[in-house]
PDB file of N, CA and C in Angstrom:
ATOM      1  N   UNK A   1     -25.483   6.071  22.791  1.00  0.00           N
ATOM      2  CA  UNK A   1     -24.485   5.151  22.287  1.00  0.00           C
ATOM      3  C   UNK A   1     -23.111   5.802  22.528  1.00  0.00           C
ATOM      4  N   UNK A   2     -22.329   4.889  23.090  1.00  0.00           N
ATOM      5  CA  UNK A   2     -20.990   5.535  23.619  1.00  0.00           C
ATOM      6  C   UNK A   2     -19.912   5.803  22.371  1.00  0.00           C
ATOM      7  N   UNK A   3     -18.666   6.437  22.185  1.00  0.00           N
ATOM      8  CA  UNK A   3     -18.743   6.745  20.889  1.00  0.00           C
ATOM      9  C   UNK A   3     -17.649   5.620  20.897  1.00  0.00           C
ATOM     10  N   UNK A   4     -16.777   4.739  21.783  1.00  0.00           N
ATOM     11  CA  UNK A   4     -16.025   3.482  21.551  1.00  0.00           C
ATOM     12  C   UNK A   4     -17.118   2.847  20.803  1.00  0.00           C
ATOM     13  N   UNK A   5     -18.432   2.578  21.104  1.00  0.00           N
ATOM     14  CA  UNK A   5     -19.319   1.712  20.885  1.00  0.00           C
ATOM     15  C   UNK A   5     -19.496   1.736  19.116  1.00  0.00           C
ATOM     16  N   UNK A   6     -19.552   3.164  19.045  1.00  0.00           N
ATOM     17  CA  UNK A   6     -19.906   3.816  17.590  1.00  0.00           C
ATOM     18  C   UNK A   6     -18.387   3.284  16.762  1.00  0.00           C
ATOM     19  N   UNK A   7     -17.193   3.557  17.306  1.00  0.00           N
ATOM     20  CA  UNK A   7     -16.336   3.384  16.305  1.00  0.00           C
ATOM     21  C   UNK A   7     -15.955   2.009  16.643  1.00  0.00           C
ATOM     22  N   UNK A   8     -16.141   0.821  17.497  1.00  0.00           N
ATOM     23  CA  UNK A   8     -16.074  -0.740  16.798  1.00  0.00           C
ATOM     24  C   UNK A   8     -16.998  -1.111  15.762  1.00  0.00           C
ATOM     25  N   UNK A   9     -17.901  -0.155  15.973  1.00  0.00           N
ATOM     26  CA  UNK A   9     -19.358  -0.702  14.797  1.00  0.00           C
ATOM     27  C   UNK A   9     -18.584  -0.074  13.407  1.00  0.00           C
ATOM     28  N   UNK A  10     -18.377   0.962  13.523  1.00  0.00           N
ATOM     29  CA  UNK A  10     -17.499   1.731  12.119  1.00  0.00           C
ATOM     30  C   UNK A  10     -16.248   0.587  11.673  1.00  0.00           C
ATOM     31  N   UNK A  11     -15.733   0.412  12.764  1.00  0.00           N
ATOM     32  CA  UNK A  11     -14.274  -0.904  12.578  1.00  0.00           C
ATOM     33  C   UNK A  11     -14.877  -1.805  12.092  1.00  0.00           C
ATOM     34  N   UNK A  12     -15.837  -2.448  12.178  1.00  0.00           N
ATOM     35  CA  UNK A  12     -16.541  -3.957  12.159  1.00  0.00           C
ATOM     36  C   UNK A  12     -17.100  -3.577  10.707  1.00  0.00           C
ATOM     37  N   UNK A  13     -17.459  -2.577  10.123  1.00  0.00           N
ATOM     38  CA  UNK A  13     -18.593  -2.184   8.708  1.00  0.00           C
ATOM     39  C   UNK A  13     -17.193  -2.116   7.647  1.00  0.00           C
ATOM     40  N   UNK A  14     -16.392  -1.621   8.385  1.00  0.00           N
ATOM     41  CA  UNK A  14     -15.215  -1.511   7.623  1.00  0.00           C
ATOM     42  C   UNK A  14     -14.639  -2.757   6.910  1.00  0.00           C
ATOM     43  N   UNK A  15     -13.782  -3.399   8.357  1.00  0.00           N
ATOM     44  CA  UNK A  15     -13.868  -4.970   7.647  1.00  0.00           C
ATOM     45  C   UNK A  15     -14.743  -5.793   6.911  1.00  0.00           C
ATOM     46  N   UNK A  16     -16.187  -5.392   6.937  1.00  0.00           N
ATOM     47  CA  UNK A  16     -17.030  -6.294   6.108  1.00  0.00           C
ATOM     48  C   UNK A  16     -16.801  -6.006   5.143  1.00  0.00           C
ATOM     49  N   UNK A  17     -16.854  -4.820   4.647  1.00  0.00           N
ATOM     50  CA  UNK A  17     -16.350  -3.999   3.353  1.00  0.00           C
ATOM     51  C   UNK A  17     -14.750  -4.870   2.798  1.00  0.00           C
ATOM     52  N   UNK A  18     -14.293  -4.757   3.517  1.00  0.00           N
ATOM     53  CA  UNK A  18     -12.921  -5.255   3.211  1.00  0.00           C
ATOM     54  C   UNK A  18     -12.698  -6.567   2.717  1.00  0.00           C
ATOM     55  N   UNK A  19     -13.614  -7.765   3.469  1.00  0.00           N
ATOM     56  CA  UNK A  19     -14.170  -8.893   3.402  1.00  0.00           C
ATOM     57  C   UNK A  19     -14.857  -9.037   1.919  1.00  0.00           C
ATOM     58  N   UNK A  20     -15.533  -8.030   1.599  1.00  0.00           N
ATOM     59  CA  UNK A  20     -16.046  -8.388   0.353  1.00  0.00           C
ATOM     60  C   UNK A  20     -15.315  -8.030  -1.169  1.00  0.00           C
ATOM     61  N   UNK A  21     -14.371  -7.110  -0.638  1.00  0.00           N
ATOM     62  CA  UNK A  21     -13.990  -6.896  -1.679  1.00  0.00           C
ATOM     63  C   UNK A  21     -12.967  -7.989  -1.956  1.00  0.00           C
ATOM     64  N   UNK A  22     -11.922  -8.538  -0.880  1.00  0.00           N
ATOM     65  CA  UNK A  22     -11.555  -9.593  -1.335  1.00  0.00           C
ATOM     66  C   UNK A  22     -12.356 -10.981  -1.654  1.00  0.00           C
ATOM     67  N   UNK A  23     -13.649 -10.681  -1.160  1.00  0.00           N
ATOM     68  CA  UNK A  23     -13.907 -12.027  -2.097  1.00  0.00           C
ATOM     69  C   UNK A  23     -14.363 -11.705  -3.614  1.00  0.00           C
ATOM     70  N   UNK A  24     -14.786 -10.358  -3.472  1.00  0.00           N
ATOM     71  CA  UNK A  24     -14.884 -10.619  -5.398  1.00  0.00           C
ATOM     72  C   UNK A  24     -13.867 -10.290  -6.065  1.00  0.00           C
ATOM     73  N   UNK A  25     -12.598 -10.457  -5.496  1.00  0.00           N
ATOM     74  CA  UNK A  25     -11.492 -10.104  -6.087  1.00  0.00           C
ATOM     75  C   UNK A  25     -10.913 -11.255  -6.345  1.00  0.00           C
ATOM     76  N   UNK A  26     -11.264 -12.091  -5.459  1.00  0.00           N
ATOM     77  CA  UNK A  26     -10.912 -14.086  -5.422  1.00  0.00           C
ATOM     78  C   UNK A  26     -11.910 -14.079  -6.575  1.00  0.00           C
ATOM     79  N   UNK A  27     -13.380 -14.089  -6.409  1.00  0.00           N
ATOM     80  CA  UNK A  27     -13.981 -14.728  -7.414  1.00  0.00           C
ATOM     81  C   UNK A  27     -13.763 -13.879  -8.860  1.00  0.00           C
ATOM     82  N   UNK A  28     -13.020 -12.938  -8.971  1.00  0.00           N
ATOM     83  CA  UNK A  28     -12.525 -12.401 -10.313  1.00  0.00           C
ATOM     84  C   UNK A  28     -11.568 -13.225 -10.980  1.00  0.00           C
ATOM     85  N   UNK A  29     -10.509 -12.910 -10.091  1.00  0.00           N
ATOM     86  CA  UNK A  29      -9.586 -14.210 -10.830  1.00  0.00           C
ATOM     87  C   UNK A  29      -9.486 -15.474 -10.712  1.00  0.00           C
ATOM     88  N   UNK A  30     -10.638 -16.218 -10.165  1.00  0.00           N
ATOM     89  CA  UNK A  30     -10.678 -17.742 -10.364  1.00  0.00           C
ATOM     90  C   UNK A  30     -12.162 -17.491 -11.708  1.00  0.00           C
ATOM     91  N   UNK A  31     -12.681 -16.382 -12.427  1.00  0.00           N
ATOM     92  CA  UNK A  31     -13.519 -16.262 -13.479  1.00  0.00           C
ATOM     93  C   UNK A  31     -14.894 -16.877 -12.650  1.00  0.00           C
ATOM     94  N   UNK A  32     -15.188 -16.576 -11.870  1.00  0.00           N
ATOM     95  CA  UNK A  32     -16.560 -16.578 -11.209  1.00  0.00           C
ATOM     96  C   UNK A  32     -17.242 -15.675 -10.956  1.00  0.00           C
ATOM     97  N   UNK A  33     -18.476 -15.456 -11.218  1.00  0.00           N
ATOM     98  CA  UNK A  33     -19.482 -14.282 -10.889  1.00  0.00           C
ATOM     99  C   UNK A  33     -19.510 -13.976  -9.576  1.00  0.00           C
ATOM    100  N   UNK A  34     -19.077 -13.153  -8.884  1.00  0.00           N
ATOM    101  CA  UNK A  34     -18.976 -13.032  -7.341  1.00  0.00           C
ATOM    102  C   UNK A  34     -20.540 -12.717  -6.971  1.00  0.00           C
ATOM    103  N   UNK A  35     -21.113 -12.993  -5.903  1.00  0.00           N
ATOM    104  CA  UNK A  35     -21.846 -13.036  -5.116  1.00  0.00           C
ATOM    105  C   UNK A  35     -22.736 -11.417  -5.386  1.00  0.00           C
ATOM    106  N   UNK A  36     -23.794 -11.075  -5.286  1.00  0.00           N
ATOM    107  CA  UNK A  36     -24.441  -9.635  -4.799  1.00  0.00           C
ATOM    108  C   UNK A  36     -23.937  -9.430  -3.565  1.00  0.00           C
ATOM    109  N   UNK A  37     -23.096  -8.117  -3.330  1.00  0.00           N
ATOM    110  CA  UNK A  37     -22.771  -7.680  -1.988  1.00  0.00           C
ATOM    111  C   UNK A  37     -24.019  -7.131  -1.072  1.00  0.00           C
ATOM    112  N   UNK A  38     -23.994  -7.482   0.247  1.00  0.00           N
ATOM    113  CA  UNK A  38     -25.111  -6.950   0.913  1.00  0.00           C
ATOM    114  C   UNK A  38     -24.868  -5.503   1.325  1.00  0.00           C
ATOM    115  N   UNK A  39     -25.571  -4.930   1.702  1.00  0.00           N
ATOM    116  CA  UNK A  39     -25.215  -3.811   2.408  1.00  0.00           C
ATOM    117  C   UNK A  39     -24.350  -4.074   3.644  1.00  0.00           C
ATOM    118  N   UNK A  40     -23.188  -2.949   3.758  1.00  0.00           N
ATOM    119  CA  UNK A  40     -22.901  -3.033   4.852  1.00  0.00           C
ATOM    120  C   UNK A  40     -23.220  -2.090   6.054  1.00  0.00           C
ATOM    121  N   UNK A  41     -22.883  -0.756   5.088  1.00  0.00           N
ATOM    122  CA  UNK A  41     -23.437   0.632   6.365  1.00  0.00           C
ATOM    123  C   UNK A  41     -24.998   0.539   6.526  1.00  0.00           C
ATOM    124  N   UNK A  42     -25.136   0.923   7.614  1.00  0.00           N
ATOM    125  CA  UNK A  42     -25.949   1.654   8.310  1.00  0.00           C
ATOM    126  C   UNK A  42     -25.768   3.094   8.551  1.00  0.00           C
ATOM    127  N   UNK A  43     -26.862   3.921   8.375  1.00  0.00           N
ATOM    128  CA  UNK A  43     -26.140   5.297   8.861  1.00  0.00           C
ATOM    129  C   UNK A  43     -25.729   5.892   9.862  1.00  0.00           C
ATOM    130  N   UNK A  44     -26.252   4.681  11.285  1.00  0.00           N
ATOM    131  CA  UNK A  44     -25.386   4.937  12.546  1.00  0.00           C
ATOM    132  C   UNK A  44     -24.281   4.419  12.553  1.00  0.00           C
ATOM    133  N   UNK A  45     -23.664   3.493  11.605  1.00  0.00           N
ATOM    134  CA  UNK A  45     -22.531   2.856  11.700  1.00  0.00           C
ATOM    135  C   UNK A  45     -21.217   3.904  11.206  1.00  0.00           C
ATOM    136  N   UNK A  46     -22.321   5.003   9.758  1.00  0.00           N
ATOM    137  CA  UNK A  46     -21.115   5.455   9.004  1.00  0.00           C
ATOM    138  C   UNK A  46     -20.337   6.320   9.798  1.00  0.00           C
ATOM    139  N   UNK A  47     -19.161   6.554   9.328  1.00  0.00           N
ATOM    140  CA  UNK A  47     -18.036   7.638   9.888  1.00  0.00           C
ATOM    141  C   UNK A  47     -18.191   8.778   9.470  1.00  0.00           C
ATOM    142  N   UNK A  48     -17.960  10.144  10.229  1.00  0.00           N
ATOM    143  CA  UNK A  48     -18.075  11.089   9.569  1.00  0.00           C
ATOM    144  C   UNK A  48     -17.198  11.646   8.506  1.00  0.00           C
ATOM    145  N   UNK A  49     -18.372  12.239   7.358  1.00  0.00           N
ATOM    146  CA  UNK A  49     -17.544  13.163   6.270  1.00  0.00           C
ATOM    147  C   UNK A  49     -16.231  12.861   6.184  1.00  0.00           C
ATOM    148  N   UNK A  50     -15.904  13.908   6.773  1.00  0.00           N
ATOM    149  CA  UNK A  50     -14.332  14.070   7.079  1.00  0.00           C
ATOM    150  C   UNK A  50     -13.222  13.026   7.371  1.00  0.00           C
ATOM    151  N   UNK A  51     -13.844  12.141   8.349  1.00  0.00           N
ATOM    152  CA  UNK A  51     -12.928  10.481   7.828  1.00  0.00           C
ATOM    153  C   UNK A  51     -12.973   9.965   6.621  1.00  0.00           C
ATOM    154  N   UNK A  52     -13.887  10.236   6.446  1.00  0.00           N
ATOM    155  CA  UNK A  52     -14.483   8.928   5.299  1.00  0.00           C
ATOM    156  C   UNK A  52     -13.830   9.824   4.205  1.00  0.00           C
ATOM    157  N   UNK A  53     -13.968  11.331   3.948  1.00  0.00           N
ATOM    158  CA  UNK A  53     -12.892  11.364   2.955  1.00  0.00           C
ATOM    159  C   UNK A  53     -11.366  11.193   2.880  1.00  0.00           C
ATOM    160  N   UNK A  54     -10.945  11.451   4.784  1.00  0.00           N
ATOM    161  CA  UNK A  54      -9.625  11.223   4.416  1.00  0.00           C
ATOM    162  C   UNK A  54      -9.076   9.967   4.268  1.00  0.00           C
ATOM    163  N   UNK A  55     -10.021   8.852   4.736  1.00  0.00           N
ATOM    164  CA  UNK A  55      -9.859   7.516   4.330  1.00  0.00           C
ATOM    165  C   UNK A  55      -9.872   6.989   3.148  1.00  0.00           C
ATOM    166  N   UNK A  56     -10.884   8.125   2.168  1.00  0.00           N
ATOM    167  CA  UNK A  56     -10.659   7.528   0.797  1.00  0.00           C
ATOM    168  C   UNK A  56      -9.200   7.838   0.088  1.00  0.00           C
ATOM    169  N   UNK A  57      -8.850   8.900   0.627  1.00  0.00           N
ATOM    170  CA  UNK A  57      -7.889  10.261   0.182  1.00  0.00           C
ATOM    171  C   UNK A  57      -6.154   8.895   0.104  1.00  0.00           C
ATOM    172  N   UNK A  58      -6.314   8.236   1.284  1.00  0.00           N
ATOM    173  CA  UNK A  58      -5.540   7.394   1.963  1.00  0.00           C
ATOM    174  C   UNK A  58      -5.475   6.205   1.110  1.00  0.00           C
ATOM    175  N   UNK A  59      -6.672   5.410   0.845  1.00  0.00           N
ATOM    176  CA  UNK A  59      -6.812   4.274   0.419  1.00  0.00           C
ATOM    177  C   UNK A  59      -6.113   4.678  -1.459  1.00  0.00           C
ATOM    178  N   UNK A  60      -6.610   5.754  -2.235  1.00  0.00           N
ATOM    179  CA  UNK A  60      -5.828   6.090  -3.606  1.00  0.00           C
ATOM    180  C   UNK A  60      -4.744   6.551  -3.616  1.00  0.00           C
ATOM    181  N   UNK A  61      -4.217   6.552  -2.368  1.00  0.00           N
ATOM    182  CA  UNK A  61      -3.132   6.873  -2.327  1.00  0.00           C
ATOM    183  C   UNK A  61      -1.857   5.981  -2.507  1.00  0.00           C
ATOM    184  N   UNK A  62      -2.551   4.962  -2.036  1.00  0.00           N
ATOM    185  CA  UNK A  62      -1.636   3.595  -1.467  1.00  0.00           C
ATOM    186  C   UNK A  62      -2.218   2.657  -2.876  1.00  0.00           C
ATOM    187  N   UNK A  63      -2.989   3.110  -3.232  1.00  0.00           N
ATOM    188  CA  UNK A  63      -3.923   2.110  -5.205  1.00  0.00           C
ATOM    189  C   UNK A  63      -3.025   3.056  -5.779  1.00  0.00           C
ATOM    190  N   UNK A  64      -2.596   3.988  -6.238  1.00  0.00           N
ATOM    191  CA  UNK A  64      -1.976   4.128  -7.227  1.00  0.00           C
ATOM    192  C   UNK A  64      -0.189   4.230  -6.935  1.00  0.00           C
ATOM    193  N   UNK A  65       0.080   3.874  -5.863  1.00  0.00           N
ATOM    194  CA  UNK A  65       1.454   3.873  -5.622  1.00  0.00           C
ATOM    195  C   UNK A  65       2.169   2.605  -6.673  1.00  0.00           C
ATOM    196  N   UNK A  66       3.129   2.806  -6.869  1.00  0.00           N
ATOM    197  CA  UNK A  66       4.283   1.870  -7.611  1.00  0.00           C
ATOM    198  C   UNK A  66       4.381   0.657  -6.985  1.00  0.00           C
ATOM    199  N   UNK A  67       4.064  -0.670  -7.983  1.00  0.00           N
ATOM    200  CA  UNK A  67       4.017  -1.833  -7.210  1.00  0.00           C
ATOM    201  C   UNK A  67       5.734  -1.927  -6.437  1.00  0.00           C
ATOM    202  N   UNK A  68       5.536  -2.954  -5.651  1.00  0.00           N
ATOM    203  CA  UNK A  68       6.816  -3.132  -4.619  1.00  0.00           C
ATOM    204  C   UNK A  68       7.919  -3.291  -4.882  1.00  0.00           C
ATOM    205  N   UNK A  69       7.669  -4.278  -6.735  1.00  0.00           N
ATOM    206  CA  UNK A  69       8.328  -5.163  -6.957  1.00  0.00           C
ATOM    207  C   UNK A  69       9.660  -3.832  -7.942  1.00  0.00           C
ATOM    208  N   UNK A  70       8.566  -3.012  -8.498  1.00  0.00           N
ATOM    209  CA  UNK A  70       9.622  -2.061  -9.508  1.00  0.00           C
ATOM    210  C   UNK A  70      10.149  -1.377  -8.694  1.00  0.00           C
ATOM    211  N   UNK A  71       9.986  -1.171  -6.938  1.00  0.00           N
ATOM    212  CA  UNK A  71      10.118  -0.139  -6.361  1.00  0.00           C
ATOM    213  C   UNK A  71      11.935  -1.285  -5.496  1.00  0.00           C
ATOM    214  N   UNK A  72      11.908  -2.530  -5.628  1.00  0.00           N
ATOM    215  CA  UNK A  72      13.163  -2.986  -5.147  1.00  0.00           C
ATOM    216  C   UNK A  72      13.905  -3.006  -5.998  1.00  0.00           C
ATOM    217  N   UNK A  73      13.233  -3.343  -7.388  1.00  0.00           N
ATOM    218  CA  UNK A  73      14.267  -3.443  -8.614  1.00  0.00           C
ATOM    219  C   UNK A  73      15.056  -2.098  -8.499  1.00  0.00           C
ATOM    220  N   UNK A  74      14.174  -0.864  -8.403  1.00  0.00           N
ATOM    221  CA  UNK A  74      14.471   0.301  -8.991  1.00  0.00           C
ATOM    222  C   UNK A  74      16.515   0.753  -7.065  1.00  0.00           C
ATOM    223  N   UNK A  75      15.600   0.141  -6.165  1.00  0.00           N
ATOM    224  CA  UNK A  75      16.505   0.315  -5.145  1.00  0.00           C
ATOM    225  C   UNK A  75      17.691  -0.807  -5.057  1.00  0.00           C
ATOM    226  N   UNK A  76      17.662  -1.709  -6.154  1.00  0.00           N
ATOM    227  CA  UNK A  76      18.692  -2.507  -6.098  1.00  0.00           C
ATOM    228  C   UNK A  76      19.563  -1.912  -7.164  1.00  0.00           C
ATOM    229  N   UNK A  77      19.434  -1.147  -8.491  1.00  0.00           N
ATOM    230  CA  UNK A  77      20.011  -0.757  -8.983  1.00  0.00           C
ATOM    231  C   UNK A  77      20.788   0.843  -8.611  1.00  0.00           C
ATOM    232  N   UNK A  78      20.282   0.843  -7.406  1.00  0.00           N
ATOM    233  CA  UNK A  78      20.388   2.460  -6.860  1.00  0.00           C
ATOM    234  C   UNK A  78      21.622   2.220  -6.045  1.00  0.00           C
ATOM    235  N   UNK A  79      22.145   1.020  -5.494  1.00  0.00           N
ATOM    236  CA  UNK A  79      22.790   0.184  -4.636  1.00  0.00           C
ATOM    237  C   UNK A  79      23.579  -0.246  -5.383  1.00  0.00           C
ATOM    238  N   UNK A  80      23.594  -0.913  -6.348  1.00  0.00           N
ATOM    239  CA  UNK A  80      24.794  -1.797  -7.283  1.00  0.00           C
ATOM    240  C   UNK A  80      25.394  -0.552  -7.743  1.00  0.00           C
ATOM    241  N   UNK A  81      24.875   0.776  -8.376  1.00  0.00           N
ATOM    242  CA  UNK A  81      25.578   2.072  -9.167  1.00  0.00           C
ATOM    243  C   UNK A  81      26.705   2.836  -7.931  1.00  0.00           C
ATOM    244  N   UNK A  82      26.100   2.964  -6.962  1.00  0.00           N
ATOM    245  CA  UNK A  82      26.819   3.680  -6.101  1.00  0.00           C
ATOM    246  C   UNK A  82      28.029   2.587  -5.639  1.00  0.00           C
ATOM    247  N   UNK A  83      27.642   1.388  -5.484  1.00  0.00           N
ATOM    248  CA  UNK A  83      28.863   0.583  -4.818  1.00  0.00           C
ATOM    249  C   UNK A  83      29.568   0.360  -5.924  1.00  0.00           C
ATOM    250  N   UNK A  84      29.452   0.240  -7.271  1.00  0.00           N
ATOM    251  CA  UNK A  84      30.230   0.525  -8.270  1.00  0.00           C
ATOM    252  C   UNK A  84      30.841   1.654  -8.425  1.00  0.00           C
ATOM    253  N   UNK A  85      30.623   2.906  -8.179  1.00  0.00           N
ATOM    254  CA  UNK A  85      30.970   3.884  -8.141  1.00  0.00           C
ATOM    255  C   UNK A  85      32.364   4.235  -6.842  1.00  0.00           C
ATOM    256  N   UNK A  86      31.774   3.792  -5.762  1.00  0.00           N
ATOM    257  CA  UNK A  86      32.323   3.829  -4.913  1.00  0.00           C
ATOM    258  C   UNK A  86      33.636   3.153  -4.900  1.00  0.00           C
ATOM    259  N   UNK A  87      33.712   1.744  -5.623  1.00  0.00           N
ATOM    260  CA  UNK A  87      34.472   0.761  -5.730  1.00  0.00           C
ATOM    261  C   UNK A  87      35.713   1.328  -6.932  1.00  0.00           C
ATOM    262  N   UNK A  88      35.041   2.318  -8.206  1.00  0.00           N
ATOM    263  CA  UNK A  88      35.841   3.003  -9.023  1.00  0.00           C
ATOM    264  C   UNK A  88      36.846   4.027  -8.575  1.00  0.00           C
ATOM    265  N   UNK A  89      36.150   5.004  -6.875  1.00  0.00           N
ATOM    266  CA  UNK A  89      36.705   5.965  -6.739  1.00  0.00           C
ATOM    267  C   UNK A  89      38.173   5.429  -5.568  1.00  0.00           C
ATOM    268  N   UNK A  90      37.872   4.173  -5.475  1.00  0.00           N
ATOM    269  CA  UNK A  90      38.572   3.548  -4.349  1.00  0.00           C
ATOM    270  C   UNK A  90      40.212   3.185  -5.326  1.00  0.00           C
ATOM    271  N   UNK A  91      39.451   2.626  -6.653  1.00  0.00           N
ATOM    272  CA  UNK A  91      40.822   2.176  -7.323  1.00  0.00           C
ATOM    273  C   UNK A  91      41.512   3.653  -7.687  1.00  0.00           C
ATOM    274  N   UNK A  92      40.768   4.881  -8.136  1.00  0.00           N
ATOM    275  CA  UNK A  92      41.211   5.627  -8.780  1.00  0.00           C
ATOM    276  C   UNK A  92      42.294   6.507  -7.588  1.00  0.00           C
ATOM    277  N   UNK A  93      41.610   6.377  -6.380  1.00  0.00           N
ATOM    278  CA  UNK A  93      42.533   6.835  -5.088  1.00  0.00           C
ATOM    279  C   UNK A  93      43.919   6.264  -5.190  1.00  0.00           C
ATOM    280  N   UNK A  94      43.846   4.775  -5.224  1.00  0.00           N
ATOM    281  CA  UNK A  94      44.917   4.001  -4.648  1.00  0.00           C
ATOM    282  C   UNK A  94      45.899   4.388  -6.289  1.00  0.00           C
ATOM    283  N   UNK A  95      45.589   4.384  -7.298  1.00  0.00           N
ATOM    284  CA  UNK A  95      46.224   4.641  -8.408  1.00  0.00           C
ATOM    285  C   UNK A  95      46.783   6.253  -7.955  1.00  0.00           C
ATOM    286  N   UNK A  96      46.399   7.172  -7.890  1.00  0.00           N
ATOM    287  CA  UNK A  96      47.330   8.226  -7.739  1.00  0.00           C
ATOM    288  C   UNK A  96      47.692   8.254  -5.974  1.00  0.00           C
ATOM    289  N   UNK A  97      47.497   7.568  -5.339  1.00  0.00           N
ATOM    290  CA  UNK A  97      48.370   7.321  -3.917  1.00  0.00           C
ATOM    291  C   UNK A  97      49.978   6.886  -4.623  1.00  0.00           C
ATOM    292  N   UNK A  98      49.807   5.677  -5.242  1.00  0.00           N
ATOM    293  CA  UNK A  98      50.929   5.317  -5.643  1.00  0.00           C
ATOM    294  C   UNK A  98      51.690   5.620  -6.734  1.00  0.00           C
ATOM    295  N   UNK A  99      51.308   6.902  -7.159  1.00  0.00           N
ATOM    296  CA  UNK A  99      52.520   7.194  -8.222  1.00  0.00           C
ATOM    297  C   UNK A  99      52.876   8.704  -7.629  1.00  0.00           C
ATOM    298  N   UNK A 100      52.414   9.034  -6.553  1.00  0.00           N
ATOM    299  CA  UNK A 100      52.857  10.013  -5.679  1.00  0.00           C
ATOM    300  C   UNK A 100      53.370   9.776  -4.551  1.00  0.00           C
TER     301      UNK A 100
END
């Protein structure tokens, strides 16, 4: 087995995986009992060790990150302080420009 051959089969087990979790993630929040998942791996399909942990390593990485939404709030206020700031040091310039 050629090893392109091996890693579309790994790509393809992957997405099924992926496939299922969004559907019991649909049937969670519409309050439906989701389906029994089938198997997806095979053990010629799986990836080795070493992917598969750094893929998990990857995937909690990106699950416990800060949703998007606190992460624009948090960069819109990072933006309004400085251009306020900026806008203070501009008047405070032009105020001692002109009494000098």
């Amino acid at each position: 087995m050629s090893d392109r051959l091996k890693e579309l089969q790994r790509q393809r087990a992957l997405a099924q995986e992926q496939q299922e979790w969004l559907d019991r993630e649909i049937a969670r929040e519409m309050g439906v009992a989701p389906k029994s998942p089938a198997p997806t791996l095979v053990p010629s399909q799986a990836g080795t060790p070493a992917v598969d942990i750094e893929a998990n390593r990857i995937i909690e990485q990106y699950r416990s990150a800060k949703p998007i939404s606190s992460q624009v709030k948090q960069g819109c206020f990072v933006y309004f302080f400085a251009a306020f700031a900026l806008v203070g040091l501009g008047i405070l310039a032009l105020y001692f420009y002109g009494h000098h």
